[in-house]
Protein backbone atom coordinates (compact mmCIF):
# COMPACT_ATOMS: atom_id res chain seq x y z
CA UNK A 1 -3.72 -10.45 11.37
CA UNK A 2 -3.74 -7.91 8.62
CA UNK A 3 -6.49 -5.81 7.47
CA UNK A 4 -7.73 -5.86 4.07
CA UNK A 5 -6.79 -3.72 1.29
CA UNK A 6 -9.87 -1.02 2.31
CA UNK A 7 -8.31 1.23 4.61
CA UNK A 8 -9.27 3.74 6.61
CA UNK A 9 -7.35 6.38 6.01
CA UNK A 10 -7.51 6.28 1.91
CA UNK A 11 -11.44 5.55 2.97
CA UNK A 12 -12.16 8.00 4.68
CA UNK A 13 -10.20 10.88 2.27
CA UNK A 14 -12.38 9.82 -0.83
CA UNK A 15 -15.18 10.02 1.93
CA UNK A 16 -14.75 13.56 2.50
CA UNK A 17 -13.81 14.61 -1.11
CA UNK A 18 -16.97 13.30 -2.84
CA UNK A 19 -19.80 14.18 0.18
CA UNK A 20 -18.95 17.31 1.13
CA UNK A 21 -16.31 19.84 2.79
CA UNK A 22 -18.17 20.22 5.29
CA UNK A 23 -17.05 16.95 6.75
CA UNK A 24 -13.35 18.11 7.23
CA UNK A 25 -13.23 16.43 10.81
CA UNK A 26 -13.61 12.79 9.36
CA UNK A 27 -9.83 13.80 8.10
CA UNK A 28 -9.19 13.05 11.82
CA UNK A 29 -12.21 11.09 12.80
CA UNK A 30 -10.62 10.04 16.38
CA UNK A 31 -10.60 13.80 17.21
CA UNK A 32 -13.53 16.25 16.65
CA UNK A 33 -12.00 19.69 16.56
CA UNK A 34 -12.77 22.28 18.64
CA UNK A 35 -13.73 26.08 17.89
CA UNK A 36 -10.24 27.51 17.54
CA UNK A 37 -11.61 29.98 20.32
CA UNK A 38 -13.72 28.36 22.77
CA UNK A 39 -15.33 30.64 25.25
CA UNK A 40 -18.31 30.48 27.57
CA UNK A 41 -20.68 29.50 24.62
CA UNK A 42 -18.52 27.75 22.75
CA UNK A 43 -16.75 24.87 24.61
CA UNK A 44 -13.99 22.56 24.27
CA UNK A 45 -15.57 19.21 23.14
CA UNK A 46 -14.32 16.01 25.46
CA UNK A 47 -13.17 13.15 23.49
CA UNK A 48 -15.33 9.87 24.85
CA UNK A 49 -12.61 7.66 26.56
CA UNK A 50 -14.75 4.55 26.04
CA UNK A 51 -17.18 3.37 23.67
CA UNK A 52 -19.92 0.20 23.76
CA UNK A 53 -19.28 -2.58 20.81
CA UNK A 54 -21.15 -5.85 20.18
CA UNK A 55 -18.98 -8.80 19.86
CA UNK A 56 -20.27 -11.97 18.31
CA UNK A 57 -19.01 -15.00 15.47
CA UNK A 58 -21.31 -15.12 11.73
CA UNK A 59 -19.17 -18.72 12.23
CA UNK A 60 -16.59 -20.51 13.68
CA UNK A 61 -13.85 -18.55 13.24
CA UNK A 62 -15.18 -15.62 11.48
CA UNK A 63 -15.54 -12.91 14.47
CA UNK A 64 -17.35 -9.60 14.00
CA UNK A 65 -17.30 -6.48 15.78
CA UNK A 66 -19.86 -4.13 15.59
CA UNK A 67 -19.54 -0.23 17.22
CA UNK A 68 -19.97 3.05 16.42
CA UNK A 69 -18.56 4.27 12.93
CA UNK A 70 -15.86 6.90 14.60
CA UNK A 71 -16.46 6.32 18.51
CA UNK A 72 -17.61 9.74 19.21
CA UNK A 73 -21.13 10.56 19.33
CA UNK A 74 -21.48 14.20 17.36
CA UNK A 75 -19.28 13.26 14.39
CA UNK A 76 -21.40 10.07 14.65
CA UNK A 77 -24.50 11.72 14.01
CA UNK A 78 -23.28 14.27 11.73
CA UNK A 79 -21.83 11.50 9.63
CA UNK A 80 -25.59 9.99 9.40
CA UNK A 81 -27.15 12.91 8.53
CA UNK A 82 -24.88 13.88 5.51
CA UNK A 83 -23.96 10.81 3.66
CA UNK A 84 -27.90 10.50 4.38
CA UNK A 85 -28.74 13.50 2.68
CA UNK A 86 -25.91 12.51 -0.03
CA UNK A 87 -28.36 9.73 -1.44
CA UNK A 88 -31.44 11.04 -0.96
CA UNK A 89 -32.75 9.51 2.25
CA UNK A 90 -33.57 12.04 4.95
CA UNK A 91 -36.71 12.07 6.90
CA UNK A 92 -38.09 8.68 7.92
CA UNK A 93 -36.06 6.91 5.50
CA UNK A 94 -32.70 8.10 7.13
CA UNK A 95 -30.53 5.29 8.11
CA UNK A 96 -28.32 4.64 11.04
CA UNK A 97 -24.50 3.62 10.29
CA UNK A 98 -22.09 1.35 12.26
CA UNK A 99 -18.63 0.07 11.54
CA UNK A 100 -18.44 -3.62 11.28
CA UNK A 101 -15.03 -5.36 11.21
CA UNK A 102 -15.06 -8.80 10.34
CA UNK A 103 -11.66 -11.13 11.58
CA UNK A 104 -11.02 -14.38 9.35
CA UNK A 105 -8.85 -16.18 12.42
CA UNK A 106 -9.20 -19.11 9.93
CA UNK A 107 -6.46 -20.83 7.66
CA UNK A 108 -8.84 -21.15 4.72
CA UNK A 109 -10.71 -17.78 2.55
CA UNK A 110 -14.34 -16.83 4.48
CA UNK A 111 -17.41 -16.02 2.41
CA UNK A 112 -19.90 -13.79 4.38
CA UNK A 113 -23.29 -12.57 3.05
CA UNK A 114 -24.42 -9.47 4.17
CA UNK A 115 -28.83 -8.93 2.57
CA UNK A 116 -31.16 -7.22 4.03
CA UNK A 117 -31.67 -8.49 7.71
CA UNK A 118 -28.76 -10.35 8.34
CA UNK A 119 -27.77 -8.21 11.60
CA UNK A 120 -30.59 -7.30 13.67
CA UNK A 121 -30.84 -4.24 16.94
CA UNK A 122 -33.21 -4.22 19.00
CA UNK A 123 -33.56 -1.12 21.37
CA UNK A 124 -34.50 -0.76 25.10
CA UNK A 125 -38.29 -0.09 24.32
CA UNK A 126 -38.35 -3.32 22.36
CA UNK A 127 -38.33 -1.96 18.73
CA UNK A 128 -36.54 -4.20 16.35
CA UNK A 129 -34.09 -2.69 13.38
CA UNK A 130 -32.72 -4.92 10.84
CA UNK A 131 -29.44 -4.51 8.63
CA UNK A 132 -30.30 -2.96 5.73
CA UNK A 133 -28.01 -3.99 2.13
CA UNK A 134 -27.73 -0.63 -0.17
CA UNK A 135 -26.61 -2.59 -2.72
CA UNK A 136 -30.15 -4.21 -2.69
CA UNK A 137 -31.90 -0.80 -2.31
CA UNK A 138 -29.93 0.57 -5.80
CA UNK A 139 -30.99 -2.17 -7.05
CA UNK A 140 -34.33 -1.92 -6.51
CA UNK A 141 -34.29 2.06 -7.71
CA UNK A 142 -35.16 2.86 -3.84
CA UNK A 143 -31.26 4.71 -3.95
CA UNK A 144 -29.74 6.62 -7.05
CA UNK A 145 -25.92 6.98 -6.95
CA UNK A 146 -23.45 9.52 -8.73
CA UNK A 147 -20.27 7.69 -9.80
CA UNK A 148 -18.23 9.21 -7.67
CA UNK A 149 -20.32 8.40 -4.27
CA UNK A 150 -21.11 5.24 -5.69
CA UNK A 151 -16.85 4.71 -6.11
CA UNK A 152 -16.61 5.81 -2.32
CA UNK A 153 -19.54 3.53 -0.83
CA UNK A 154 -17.71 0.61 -2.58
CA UNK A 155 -14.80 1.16 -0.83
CA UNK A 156 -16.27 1.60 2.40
CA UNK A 157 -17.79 -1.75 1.71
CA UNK A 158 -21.32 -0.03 2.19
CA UNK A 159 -22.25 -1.36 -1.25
CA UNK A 160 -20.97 -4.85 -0.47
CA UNK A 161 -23.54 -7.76 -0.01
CA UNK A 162 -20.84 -10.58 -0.41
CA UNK A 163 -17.23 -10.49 1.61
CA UNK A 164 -14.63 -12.64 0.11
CA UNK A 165 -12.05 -12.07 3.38
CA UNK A 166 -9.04 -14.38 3.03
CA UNK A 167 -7.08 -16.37 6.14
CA UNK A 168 -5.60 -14.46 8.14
CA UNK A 169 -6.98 -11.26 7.13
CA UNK A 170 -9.52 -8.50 8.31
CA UNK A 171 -12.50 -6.26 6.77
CA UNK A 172 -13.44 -2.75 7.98
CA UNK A 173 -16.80 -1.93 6.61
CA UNK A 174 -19.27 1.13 7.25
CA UNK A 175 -23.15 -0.85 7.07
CA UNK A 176 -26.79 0.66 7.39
CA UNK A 177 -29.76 0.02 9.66
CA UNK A 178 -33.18 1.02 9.53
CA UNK A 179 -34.06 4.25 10.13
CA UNK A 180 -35.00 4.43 14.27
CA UNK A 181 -32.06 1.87 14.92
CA UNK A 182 -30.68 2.73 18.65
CA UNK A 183 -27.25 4.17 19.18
CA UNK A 184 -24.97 1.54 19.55
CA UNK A 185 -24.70 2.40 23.23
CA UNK A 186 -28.35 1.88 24.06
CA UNK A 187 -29.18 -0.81 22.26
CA UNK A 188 -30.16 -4.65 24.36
CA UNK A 189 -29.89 -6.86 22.05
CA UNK A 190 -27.39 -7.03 18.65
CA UNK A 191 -26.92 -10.43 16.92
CA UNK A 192 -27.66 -12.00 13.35
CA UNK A 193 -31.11 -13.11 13.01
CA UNK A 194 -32.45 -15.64 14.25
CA UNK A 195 -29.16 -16.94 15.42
CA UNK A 196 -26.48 -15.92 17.71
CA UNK A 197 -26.50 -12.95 20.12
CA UNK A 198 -23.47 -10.97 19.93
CA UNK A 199 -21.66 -9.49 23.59
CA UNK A 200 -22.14 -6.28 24.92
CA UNK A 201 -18.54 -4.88 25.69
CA UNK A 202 -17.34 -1.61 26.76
CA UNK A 203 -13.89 -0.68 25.41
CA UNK A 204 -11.30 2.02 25.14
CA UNK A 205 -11.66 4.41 22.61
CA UNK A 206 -7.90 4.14 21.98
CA UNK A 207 -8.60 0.04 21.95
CA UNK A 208 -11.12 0.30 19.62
CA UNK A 209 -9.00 2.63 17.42
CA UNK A 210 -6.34 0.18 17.02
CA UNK A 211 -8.42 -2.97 16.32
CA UNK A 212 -9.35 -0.54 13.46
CA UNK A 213 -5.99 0.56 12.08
CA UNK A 214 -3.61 -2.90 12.95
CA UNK A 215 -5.91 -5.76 14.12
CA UNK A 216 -2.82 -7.85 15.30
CA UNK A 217 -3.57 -11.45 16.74
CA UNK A 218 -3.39 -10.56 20.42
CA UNK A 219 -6.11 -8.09 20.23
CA UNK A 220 -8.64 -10.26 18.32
CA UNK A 221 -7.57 -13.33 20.31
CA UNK A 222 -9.07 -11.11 22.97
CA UNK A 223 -12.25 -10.17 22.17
């Protein structure tokens, strides 16, 4: 299976470029670099050897994964908080991001809808979060972009409310919840509303990598 023509690498450069410098570690976002002189205070920090996705199907043959946006939980959260801050929406409007990569194992082009509400979270207290489509928030003026973030956010498929994915082929996108949506790792519940439940599933970190740079056959077979 190939991926589609988004990919991470030329993603995640215009990413960095156009939010800010200080996210140099996306550059490497499998790795968050260390102090180059850790100490007592300043510590080495341990790569997570296994992260939690949510497996489900938006049909027959259309399989979606959805998991944390670079696997590790600080760059994670640091990730939120600027491209947050890059369009305006700190405080209780922040949003939470997750990659979702979406696997056409048809032989026929998919159409998939992402609006408002299409994925839903729910966390261990109960509290229910809801995919949220920024494409629908610029348009309602809730979201002002600069051409050069909104050029990015395209890219990342953030900005995307309709996927056109043909046979055979894959989608790597980076998609918004509501502000108060559980880390991926805590949530119960993940699934698209009113509708199927997706699978909790732990997985290598180095897995999960590699469904995200060469989602071959074998591995999606196997999800």
């Amino acid at each position: 299976m190939e991926r589609s023509d988004w990919t991470p690498a030329v993603l995640i450069t215009a990413t960095v470029s156009l939010l800010t410098a200080g996210m140099i570690y996306l550059m490497n976002p499998w790795g968050y670099p260390a102090d180059p002189r850790p100490g007592e205070t300043i510590p080495r920090h341990a790569l997570q050897s296994e992260v939690i996705v949510w497996i489900g199907e938006f049909r027959p043959d259309v399989k979606a994964v959805l998991g944390p946006v670079w696997g590790d939980a600080r760059p994670d959260r640091d990730h939120d908080g600027l491209l947050n801050q890059s369009l305006g929406l700190e405080g209780d409007r922040a949003l939470s991001y997750y990659r979702l990569l979406v696997f056409n194992t048809s032989t026929e082009t998919q159409s998939l809808v992402l609006g408002d509400g299409r994925l839903v979270m729910e966390g261990e207290n109960g509290d229910r979060t809801a995919l949220r489509s920024l494409a629908e928030m610029v348009a309602r003026g809730e979201v002002k972009l600069d051409p050069g973030l909104a050029f990015s956010l395209h890219g990342l498929g953030t900005l995307s409310e309709a996927l056109e994915i043909p046979a055979g082929r894959a989608a790597s996108l980076v998609v918004p919840f509501d502000a108060g949506a559980p880390r991926i790792d805590t949530a119960r519940v993940v699934g698209i509303a009113n509708e199927e439940r997706f699978r909790r599933r732990q997985m290598a970190r180095a897995a999960f990598r590699r469904l995200i740079e060469d989602p071959d056959e074998a591995r999606v077979k196997d999800l």
